[in-house]
Protein backbone atom coordinates (compact mmCIF):
# COMPACT_ATOMS: atom_id res chain seq x y z
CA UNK A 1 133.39 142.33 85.82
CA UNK A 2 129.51 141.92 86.25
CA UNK A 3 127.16 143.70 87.75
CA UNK A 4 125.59 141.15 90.05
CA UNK A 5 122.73 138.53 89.28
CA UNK A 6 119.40 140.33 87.99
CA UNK A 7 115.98 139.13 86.76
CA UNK A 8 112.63 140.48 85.62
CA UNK A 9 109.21 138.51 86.56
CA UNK A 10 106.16 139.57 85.10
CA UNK A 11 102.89 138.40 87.15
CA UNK A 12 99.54 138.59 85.61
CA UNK A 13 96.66 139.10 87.96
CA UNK A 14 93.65 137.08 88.42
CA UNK A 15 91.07 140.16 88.31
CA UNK A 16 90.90 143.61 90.23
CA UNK A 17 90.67 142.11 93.72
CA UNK A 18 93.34 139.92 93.20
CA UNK A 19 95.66 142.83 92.19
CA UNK A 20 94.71 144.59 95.02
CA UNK A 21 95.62 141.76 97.56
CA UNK A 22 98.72 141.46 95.78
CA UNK A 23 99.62 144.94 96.19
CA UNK A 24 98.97 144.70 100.19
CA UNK A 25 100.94 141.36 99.87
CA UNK A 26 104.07 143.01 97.87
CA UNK A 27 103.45 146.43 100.46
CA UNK A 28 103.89 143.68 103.92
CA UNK A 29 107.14 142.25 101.97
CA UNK A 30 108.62 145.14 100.09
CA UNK A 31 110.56 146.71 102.99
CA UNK A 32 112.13 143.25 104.54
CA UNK A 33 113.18 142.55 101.03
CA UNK A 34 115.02 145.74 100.29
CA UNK A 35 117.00 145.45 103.81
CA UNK A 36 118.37 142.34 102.69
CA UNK A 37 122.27 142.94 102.59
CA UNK A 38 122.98 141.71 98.58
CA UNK A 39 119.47 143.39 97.35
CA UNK A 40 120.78 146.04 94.98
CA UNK A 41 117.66 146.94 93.76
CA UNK A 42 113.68 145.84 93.95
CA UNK A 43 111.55 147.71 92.13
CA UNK A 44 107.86 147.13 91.43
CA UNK A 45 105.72 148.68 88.23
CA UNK A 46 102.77 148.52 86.93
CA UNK A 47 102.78 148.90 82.86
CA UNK A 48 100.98 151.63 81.32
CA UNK A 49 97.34 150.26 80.05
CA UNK A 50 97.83 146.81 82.06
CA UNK A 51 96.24 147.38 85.30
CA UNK A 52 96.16 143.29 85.89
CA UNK A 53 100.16 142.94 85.12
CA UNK A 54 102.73 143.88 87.92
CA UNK A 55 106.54 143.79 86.67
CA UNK A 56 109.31 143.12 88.98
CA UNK A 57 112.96 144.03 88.54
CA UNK A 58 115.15 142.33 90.95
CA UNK A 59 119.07 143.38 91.17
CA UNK A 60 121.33 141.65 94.04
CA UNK A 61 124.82 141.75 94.06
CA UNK A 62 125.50 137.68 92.93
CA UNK A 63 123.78 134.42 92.62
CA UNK A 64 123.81 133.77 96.43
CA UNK A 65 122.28 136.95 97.07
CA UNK A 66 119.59 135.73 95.22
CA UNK A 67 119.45 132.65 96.82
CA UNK A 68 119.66 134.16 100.38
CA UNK A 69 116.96 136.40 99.29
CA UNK A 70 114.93 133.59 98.60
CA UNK A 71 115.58 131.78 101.78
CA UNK A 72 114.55 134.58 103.76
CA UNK A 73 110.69 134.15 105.93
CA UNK A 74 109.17 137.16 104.23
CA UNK A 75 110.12 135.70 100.61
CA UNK A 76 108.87 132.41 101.47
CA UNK A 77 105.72 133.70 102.88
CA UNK A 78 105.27 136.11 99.76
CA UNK A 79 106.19 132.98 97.18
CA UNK A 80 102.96 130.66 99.00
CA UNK A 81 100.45 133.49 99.58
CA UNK A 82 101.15 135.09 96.03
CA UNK A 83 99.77 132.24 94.74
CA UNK A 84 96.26 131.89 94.86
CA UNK A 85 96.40 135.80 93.27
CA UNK A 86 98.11 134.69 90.11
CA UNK A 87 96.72 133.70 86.47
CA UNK A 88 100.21 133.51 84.83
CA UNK A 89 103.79 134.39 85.94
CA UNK A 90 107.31 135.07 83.81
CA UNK A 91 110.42 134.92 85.09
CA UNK A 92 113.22 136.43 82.94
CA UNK A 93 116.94 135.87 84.53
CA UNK A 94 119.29 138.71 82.94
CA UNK A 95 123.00 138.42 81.88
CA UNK A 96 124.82 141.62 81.70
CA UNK A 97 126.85 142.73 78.55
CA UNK A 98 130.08 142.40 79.38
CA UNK A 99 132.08 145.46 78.77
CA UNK A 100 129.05 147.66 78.15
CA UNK A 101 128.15 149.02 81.84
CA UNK A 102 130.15 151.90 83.56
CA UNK A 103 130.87 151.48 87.23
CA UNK A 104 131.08 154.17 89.55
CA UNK A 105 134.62 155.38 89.84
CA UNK A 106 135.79 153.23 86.82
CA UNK A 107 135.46 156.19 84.25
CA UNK A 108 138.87 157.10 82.83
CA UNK A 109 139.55 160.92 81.34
């Protein structure tokens, strides 16, 4: 058993301002996104010493999750407008070790 369909994307920012539209951009999205019903998690950092870099983690519950979340307006208005903010972008898709994650209320004594 798997724990859903999970990626991390890395986006380098153009300069300051840039970041800072990007923030207000991910802010206007952020709560649409996490209200979406296979969004497990959607989490947003900033790494320590690289103000330019934002790091997302994205956990939904399977691959069409994902793909609904991608359909949705907000995403689609977040992919185009992210754009012209951007110098690079990484996107990491994550497989699970099998066997290696507990699930709640799997735990045997």
């Amino acid at each position: 058993m798997t724990s859903g369909y999970a990626l991390v994307v890395r986006f380098t920012l153009r300069d300051t301002s840039a970041a800072r539209q990007f923030d207000n951009l991910v802010a206007l999205t952020i709560e649409g996104i996490r209200t979406e019903a296979g969004t497990l998690v959607y989490a947003v950092h900033t790494p320590v010493d690289e103000p330019l870099v934002r790091v997302f983690y994205e956990l939904y519950i399977d691959r069409d999750a994902f793909q609904a979340h991608e359909d949705q307006a907000h995403t689609q208005h977040f992919l185009a407008a992210r754009e012209a903010l951007l110098s690079n972008v990484e996107v990491t898709f994550l497989n699970e070790l099998e066997g290696l994650s507990k699930h709640p209320g799997t735990e045997q004594a």
